[in-house]
PDB file of N, CA and C in Angstrom:
ATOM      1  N   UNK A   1       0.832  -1.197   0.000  1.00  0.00           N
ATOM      2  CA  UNK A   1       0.000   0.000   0.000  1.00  0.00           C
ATOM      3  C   UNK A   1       0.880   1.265   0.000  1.00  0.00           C
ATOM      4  N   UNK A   2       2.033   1.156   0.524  1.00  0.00           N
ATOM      5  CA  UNK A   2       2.868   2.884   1.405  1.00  0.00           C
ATOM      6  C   UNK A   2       3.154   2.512  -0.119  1.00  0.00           C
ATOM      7  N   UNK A   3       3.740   1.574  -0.803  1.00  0.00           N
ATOM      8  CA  UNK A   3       4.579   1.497  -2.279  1.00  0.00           C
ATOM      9  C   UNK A   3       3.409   2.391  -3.456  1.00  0.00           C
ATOM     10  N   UNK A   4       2.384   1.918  -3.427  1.00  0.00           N
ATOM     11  CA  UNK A   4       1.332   2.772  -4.305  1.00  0.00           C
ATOM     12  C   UNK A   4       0.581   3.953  -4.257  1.00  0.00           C
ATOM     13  N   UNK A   5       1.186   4.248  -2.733  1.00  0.00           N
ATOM     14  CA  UNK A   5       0.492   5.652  -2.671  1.00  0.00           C
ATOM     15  C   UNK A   5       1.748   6.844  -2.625  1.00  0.00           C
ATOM     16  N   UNK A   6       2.957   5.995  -2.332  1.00  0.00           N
ATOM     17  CA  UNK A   6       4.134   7.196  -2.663  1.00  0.00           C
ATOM     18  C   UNK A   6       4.193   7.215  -3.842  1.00  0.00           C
ATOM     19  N   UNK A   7       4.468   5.995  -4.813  1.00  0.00           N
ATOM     20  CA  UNK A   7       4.532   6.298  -6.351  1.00  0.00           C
ATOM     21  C   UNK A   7       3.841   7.202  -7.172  1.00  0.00           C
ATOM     22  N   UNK A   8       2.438   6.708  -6.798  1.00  0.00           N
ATOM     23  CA  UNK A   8       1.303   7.699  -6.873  1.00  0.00           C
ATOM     24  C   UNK A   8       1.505   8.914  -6.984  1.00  0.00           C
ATOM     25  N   UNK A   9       2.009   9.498  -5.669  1.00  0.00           N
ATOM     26  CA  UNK A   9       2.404  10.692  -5.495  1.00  0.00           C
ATOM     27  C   UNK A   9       3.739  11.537  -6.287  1.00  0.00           C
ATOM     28  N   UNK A  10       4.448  10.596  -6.478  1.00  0.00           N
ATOM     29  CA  UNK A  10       5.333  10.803  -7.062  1.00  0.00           C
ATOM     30  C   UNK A  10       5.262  10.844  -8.458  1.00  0.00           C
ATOM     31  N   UNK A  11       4.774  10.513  -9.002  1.00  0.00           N
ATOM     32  CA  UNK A  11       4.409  10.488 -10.718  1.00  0.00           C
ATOM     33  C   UNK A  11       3.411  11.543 -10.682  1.00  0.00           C
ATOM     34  N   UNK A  12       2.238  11.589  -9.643  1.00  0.00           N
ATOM     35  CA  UNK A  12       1.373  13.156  -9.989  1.00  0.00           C
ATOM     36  C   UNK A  12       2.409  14.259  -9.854  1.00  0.00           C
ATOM     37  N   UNK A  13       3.466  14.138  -9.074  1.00  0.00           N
ATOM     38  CA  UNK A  13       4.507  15.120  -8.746  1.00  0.00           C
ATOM     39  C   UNK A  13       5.567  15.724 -10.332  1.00  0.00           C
ATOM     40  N   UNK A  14       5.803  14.424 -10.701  1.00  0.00           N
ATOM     41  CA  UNK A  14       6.908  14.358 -11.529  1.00  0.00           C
ATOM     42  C   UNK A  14       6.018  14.892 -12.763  1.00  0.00           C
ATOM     43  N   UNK A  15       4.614  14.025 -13.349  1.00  0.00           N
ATOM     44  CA  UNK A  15       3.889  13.800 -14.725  1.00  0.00           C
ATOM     45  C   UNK A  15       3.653  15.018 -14.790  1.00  0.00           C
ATOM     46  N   UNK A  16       3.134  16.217 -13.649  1.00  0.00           N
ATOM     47  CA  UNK A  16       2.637  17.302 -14.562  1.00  0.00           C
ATOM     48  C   UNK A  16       3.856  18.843 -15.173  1.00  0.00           C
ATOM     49  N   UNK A  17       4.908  18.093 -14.091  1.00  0.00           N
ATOM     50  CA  UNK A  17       6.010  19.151 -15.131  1.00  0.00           C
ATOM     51  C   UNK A  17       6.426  18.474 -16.052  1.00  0.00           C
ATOM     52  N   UNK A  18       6.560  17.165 -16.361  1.00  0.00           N
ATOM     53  CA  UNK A  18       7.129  16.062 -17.432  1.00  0.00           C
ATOM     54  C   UNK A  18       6.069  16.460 -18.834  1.00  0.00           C
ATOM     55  N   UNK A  19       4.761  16.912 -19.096  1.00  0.00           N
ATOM     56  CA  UNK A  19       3.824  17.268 -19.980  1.00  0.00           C
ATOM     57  C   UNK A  19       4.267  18.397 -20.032  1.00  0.00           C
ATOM     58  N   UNK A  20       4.158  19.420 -19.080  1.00  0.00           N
ATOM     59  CA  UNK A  20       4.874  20.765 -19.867  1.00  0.00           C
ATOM     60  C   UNK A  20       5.932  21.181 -20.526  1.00  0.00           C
ATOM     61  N   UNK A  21       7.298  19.782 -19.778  1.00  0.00           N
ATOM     62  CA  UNK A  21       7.944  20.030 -20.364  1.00  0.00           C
ATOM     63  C   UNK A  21       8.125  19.353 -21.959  1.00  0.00           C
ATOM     64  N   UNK A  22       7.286  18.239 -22.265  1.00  0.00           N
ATOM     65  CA  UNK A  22       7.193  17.572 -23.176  1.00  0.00           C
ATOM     66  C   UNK A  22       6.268  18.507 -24.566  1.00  0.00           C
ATOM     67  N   UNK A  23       5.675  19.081 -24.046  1.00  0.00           N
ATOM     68  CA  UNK A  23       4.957  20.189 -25.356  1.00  0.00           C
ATOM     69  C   UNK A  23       5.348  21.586 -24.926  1.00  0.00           C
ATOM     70  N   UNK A  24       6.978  21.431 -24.207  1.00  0.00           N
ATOM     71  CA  UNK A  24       7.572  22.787 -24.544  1.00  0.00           C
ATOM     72  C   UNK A  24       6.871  23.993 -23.846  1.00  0.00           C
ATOM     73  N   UNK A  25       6.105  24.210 -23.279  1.00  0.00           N
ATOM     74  CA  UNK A  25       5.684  25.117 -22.411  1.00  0.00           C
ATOM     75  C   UNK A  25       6.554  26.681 -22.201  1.00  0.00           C
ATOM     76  N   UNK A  26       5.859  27.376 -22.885  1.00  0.00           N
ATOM     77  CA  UNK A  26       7.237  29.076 -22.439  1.00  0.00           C
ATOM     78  C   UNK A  26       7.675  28.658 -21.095  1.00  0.00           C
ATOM     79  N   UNK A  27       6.606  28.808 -19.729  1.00  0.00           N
ATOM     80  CA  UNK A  27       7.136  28.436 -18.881  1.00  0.00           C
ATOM     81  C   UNK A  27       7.878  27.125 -18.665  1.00  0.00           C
ATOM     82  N   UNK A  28       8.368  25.785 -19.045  1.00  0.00           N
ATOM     83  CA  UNK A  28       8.913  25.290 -18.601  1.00  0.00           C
ATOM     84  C   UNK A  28      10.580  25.756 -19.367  1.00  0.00           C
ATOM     85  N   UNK A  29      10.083  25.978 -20.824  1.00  0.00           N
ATOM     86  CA  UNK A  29      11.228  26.733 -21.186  1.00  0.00           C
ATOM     87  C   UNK A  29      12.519  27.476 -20.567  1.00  0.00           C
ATOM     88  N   UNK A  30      11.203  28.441 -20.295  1.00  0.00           N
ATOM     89  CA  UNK A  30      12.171  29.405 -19.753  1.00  0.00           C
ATOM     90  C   UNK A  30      12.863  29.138 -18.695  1.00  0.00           C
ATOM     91  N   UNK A  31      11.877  28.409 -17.853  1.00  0.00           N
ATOM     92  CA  UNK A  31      12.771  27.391 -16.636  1.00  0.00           C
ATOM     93  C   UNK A  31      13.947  27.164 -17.084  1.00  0.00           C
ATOM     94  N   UNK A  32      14.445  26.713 -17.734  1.00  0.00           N
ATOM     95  CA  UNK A  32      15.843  25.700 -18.541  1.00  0.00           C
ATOM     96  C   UNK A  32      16.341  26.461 -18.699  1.00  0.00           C
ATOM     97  N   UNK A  33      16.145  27.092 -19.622  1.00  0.00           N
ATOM     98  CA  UNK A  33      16.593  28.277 -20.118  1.00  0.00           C
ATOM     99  C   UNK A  33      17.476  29.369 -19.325  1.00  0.00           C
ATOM    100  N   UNK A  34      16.988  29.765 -18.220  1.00  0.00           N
ATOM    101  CA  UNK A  34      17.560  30.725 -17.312  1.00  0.00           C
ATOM    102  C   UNK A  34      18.574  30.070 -16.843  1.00  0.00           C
ATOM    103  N   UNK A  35      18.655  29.359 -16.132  1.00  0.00           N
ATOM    104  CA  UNK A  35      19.703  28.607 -15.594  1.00  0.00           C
ATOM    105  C   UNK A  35      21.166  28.102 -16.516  1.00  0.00           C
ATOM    106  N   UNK A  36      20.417  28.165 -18.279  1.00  0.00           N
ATOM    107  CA  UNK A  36      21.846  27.957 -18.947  1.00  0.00           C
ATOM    108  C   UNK A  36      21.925  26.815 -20.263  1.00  0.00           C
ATOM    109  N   UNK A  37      20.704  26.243 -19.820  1.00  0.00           N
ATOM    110  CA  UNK A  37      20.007  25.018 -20.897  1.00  0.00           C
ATOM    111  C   UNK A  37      19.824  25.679 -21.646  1.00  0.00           C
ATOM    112  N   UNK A  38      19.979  24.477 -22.878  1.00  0.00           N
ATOM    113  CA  UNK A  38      19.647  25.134 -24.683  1.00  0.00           C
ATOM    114  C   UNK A  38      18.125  24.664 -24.683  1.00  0.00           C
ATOM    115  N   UNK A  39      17.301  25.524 -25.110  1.00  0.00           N
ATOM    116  CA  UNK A  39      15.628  24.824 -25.000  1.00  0.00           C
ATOM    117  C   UNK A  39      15.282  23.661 -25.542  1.00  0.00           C
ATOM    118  N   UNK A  40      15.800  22.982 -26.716  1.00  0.00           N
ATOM    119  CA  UNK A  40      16.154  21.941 -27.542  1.00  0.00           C
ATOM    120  C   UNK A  40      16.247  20.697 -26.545  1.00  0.00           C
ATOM    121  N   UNK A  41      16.866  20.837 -25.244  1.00  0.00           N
ATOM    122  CA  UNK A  41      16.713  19.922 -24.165  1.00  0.00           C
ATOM    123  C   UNK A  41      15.539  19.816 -23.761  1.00  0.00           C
ATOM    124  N   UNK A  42      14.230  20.376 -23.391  1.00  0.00           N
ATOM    125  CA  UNK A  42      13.437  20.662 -22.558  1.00  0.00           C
ATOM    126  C   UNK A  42      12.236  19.157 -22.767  1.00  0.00           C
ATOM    127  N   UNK A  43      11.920  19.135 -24.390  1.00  0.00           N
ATOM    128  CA  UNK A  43      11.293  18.707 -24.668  1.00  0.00           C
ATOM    129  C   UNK A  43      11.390  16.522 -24.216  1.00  0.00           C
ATOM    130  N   UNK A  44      13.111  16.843 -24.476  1.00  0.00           N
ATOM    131  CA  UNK A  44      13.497  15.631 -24.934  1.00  0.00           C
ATOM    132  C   UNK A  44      13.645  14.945 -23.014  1.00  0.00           C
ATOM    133  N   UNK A  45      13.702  15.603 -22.802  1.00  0.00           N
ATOM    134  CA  UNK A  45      13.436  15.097 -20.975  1.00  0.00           C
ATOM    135  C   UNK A  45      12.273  15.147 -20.087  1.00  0.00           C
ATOM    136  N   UNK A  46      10.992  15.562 -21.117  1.00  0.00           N
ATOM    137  CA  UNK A  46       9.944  15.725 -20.593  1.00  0.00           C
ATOM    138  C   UNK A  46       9.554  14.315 -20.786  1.00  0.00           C
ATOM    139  N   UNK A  47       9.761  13.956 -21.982  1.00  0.00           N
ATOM    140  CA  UNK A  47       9.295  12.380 -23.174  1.00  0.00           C
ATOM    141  C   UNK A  47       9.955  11.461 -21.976  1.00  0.00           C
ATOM    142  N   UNK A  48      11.416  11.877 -21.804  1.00  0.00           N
ATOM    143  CA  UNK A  48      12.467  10.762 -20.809  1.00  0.00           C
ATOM    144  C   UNK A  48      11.646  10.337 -19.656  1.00  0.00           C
ATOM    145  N   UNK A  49      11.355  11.706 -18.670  1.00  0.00           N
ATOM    146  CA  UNK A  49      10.728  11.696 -17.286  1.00  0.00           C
ATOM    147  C   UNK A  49       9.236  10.638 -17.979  1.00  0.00           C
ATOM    148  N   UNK A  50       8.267  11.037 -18.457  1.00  0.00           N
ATOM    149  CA  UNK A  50       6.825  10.313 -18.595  1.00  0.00           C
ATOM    150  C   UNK A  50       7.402   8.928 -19.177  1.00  0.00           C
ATOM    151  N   UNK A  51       8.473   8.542 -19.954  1.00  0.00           N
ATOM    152  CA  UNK A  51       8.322   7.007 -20.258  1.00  0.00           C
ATOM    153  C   UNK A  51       9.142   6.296 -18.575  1.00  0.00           C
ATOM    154  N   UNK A  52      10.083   7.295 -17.965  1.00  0.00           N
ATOM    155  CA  UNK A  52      10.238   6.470 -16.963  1.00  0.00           C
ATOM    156  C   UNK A  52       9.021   6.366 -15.897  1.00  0.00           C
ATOM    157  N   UNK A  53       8.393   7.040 -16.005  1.00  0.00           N
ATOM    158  CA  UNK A  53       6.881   7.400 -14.625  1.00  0.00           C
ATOM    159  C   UNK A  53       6.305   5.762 -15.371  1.00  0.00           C
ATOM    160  N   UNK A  54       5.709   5.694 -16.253  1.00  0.00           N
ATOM    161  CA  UNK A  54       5.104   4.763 -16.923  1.00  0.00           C
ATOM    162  C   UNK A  54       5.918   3.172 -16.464  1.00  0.00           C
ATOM    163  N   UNK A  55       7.189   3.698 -16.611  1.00  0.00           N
ATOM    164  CA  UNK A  55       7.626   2.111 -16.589  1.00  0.00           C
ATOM    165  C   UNK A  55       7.827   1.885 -14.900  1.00  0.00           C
ATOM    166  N   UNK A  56       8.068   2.759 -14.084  1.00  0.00           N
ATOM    167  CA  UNK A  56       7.532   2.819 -12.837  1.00  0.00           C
ATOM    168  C   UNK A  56       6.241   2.425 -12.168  1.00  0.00           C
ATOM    169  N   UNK A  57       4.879   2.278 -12.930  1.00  0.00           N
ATOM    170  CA  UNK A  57       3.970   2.544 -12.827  1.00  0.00           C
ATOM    171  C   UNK A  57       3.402   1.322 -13.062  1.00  0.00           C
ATOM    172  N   UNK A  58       3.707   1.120 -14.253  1.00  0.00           N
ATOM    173  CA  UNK A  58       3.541  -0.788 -15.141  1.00  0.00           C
ATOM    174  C   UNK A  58       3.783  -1.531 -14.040  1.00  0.00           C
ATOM    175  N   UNK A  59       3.092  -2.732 -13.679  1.00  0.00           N
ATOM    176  CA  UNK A  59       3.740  -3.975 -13.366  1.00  0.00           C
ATOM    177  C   UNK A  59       4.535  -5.263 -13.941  1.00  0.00           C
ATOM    178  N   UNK A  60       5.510  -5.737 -13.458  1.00  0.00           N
ATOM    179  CA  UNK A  60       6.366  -5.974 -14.428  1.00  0.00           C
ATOM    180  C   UNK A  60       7.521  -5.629 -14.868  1.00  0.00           C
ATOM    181  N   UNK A  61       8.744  -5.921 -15.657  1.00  0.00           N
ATOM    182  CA  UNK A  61       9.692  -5.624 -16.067  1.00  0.00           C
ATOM    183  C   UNK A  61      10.745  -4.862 -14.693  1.00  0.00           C
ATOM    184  N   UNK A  62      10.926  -5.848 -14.566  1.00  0.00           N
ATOM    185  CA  UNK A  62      12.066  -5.440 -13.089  1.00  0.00           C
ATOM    186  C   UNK A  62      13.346  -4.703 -13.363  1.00  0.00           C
ATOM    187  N   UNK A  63      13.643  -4.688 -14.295  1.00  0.00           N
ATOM    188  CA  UNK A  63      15.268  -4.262 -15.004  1.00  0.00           C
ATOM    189  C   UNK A  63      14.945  -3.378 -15.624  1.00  0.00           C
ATOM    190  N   UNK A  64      13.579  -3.026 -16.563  1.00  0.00           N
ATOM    191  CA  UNK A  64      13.252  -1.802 -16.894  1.00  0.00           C
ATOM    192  C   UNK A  64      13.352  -0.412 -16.090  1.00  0.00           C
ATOM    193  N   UNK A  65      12.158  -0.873 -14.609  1.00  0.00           N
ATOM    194  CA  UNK A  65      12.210  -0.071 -13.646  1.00  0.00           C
ATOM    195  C   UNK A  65      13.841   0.195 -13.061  1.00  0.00           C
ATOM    196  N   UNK A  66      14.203  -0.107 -12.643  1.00  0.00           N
ATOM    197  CA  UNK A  66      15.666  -0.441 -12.214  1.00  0.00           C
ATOM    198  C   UNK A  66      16.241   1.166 -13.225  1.00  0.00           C
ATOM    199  N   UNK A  67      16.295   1.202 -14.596  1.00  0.00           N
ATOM    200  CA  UNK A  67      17.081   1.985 -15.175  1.00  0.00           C
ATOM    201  C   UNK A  67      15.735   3.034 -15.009  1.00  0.00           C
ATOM    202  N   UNK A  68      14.628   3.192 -15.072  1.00  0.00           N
ATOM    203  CA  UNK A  68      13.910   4.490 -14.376  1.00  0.00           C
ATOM    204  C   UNK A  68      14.074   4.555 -13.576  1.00  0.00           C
ATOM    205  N   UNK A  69      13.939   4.280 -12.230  1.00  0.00           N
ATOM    206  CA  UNK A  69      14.350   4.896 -11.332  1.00  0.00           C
ATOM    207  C   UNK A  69      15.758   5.568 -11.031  1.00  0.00           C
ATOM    208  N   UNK A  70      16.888   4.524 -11.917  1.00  0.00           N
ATOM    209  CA  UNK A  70      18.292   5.492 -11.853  1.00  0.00           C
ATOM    210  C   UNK A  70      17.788   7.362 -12.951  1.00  0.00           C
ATOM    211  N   UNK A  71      17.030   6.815 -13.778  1.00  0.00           N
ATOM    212  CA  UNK A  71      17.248   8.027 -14.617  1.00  0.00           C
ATOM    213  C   UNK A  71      16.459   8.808 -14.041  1.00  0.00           C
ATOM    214  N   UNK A  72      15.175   8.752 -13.235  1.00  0.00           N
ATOM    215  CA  UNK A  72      14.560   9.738 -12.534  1.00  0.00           C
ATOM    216  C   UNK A  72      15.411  10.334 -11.195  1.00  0.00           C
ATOM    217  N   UNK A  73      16.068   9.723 -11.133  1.00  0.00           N
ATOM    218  CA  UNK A  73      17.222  10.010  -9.911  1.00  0.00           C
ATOM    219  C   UNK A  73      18.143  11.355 -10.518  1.00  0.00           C
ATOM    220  N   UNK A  74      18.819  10.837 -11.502  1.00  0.00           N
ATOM    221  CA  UNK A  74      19.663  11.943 -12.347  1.00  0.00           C
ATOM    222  C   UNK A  74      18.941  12.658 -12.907  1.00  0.00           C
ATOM    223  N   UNK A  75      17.891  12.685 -12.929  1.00  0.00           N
ATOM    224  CA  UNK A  75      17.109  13.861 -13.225  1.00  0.00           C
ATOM    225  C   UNK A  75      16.977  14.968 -12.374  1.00  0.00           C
ATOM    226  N   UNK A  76      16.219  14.443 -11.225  1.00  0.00           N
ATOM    227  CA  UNK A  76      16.114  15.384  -9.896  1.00  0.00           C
ATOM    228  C   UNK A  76      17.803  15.774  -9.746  1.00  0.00           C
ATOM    229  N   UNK A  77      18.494  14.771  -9.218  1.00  0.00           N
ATOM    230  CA  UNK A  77      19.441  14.972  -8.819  1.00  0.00           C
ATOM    231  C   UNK A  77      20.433  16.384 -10.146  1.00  0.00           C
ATOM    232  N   UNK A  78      20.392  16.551 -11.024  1.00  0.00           N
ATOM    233  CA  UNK A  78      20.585  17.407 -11.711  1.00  0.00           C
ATOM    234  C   UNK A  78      20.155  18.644 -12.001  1.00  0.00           C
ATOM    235  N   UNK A  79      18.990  18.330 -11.975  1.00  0.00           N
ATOM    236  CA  UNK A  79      18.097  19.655 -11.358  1.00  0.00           C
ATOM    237  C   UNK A  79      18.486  20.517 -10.214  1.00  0.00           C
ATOM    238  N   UNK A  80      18.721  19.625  -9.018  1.00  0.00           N
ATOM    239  CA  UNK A  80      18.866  19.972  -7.955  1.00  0.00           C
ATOM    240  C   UNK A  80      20.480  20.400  -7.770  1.00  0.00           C
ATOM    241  N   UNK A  81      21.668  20.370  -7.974  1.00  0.00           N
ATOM    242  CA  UNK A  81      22.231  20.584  -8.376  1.00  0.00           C
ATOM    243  C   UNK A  81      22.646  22.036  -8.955  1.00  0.00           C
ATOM    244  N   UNK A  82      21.836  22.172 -10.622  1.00  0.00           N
ATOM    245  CA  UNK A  82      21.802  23.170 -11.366  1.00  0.00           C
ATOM    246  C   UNK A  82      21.342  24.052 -10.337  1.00  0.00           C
ATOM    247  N   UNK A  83      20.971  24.172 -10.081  1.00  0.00           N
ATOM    248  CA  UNK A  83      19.615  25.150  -9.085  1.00  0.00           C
ATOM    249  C   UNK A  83      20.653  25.880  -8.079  1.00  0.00           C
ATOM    250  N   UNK A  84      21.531  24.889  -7.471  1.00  0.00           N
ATOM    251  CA  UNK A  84      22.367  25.115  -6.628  1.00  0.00           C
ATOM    252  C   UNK A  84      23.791  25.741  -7.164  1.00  0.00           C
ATOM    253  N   UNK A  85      24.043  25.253  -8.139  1.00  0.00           N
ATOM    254  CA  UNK A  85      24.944  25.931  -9.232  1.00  0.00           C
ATOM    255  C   UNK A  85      24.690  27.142  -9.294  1.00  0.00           C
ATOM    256  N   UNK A  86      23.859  27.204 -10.245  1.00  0.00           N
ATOM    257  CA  UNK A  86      23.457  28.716 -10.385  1.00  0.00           C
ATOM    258  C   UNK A  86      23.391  29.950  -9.033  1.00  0.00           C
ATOM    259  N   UNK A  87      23.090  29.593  -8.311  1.00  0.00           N
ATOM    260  CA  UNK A  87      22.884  30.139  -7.053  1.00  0.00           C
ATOM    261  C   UNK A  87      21.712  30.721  -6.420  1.00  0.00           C
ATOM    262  N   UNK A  88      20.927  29.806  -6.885  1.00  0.00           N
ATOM    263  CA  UNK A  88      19.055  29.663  -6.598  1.00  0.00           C
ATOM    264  C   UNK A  88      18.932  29.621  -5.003  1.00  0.00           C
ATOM    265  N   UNK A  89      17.944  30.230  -4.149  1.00  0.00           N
ATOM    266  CA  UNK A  89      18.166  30.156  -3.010  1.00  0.00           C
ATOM    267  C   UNK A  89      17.211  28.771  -2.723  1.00  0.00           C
ATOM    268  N   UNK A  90      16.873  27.950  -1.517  1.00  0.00           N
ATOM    269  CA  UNK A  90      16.055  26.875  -0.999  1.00  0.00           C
ATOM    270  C   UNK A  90      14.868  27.466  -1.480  1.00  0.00           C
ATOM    271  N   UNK A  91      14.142  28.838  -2.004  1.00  0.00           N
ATOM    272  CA  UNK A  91      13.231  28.113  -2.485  1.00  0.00           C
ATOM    273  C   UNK A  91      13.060  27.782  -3.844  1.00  0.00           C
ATOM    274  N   UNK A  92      13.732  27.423  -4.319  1.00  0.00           N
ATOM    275  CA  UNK A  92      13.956  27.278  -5.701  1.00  0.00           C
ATOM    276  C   UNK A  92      14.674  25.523  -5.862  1.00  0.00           C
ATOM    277  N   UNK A  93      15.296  25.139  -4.611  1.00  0.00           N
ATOM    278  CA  UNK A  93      15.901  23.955  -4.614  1.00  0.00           C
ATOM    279  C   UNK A  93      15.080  22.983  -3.473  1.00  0.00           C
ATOM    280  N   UNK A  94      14.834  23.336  -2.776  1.00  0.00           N
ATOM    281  CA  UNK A  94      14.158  22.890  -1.415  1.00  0.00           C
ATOM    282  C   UNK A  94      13.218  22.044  -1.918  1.00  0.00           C
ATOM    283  N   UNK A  95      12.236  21.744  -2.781  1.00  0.00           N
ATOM    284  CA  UNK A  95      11.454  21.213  -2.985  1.00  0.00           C
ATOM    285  C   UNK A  95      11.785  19.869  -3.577  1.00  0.00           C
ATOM    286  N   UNK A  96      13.313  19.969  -4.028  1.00  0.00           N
ATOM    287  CA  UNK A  96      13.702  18.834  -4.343  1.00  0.00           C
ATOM    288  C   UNK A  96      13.888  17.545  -3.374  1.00  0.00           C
ATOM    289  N   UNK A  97      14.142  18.082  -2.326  1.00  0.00           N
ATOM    290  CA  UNK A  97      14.192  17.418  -1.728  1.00  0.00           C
ATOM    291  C   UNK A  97      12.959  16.712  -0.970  1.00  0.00           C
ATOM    292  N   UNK A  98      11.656  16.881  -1.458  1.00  0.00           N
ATOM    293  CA  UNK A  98      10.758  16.014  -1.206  1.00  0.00           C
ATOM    294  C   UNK A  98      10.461  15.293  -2.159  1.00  0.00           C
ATOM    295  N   UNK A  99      11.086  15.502  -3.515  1.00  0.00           N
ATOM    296  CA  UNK A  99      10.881  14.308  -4.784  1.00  0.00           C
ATOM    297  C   UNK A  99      12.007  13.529  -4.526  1.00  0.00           C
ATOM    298  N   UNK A 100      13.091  13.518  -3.419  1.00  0.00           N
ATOM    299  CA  UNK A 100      14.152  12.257  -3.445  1.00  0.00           C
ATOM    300  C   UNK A 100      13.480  12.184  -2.261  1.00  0.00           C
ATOM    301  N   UNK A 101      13.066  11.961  -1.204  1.00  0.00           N
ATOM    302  CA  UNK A 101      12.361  11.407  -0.577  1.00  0.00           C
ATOM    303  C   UNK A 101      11.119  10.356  -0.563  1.00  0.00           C
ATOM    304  N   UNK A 102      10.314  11.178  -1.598  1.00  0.00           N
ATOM    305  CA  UNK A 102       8.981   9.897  -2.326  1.00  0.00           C
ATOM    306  C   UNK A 102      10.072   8.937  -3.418  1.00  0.00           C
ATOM    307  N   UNK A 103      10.935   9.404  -4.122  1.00  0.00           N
ATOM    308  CA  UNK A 103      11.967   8.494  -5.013  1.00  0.00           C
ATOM    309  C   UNK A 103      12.568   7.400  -4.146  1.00  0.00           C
ATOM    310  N   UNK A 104      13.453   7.639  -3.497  1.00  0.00           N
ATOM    311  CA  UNK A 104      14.077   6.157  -2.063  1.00  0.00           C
ATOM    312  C   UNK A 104      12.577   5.646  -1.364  1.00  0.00           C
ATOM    313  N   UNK A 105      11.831   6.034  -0.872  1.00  0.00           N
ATOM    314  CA  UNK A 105      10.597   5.419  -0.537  1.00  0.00           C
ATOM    315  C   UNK A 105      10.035   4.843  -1.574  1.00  0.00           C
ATOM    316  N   UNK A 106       9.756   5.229  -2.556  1.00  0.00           N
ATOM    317  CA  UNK A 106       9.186   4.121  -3.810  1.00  0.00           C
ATOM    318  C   UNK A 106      10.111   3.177  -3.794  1.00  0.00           C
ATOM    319  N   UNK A 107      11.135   3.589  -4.296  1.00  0.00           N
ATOM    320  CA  UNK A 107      12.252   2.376  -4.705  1.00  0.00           C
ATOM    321  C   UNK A 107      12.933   0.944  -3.493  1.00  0.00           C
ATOM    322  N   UNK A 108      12.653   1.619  -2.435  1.00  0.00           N
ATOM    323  CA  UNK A 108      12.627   0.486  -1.572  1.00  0.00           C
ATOM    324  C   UNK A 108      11.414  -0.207  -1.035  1.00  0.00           C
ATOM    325  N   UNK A 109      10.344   0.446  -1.055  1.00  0.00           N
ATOM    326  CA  UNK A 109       9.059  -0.260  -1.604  1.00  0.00           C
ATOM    327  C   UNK A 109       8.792  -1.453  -2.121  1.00  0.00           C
ATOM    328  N   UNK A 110       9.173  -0.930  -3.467  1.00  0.00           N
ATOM    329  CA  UNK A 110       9.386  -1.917  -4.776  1.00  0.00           C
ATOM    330  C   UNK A 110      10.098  -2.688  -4.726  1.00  0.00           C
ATOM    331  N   UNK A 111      11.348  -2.386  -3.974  1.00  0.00           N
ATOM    332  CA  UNK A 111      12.176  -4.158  -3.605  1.00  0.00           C
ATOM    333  C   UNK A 111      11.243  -4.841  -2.361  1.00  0.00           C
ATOM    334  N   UNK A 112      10.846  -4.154  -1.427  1.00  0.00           N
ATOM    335  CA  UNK A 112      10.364  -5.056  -0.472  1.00  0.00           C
ATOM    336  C   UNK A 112       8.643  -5.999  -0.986  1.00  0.00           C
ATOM    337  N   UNK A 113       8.008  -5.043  -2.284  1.00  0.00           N
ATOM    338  CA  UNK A 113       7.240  -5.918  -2.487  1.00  0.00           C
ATOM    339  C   UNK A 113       7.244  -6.710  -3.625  1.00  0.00           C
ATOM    340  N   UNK A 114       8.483  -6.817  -3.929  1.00  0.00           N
ATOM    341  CA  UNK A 114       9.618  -7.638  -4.603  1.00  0.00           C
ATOM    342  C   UNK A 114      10.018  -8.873  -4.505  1.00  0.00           C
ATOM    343  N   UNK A 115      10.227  -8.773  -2.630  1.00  0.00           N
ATOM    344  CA  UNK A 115      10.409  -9.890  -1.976  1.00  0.00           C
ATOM    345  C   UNK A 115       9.368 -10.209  -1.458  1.00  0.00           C
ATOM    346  N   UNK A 116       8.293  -9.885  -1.472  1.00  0.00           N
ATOM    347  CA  UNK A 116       7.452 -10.103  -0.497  1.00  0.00           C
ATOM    348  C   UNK A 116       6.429 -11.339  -1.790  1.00  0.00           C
ATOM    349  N   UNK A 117       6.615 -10.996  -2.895  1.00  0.00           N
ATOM    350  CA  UNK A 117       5.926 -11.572  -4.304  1.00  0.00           C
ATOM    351  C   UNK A 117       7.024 -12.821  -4.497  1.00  0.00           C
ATOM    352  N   UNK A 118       7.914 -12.765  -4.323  1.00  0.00           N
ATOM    353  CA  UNK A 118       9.127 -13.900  -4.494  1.00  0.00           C
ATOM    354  C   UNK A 118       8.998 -14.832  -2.964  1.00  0.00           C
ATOM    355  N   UNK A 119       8.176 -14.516  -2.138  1.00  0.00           N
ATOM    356  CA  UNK A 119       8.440 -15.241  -1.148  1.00  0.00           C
ATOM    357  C   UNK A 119       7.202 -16.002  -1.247  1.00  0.00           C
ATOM    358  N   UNK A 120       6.341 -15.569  -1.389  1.00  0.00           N
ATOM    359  CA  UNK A 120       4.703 -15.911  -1.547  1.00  0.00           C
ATOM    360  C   UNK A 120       4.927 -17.024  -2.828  1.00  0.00           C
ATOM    361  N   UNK A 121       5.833 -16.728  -3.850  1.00  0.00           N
ATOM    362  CA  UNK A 121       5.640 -18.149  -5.195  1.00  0.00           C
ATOM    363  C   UNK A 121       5.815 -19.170  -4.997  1.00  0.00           C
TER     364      UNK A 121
END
């Protein structure tokens, strides 16, 4: 249950900047943009973020998930980062840190009901 309602949360979290950024949005644009990104990126990591939410989401494919969750990791984690680079104050970065929080809570989730499906066969 805690595994489907953080994911949950986490993909409503992630999916609705992943659509803006996927049809290019001025605002998500410009997001990128300010910080130093060529806009040409924006789109192509919006597509990245929603096929990893999806394969997160699917049941099934264990090794799939495995490389979404690393790439939703380097996502945030890059973000978060840039933000800090640039010299964005906490509120501009701070929030990241509740999407790696629902991220390690999903992901150990998902191994424990992992094992919990491997123990039950």
């Amino acid at each position: 249950m805690i595994f489907w309602v953080v994911t949950g949360l986490l993909a409503a979290m992630l999916g609705i900047g992943s659509v803006y950024d996927a049809i290019s949005a001025p605002e998500a644009v410009e997001h990128v943009t300010r910080i130093g990104y060529p806009a040409y990126i924006v789109p192509f990591v919006g597509v990245a973020k929603i096929l990893g939410l999806i394969a997160i989401l699917v049941p099934g494919y264990p090794r799939l998930k495995e490389w979404a969750y690393a790439g939703i990791f380097y996502d945030l984690f890059g973000a978060f980062y840039s933000h800090i680079a640039f010299g964005d104050g906490p509120e501009m970065w701070a929030g990241f840190i509740i999407g790696f929080a629902m991220l390690f809570t999903s992901y150990i989730y998902y191994h424990k009901l992992q094992r919990q499906t491997f123990a039950t066969a």
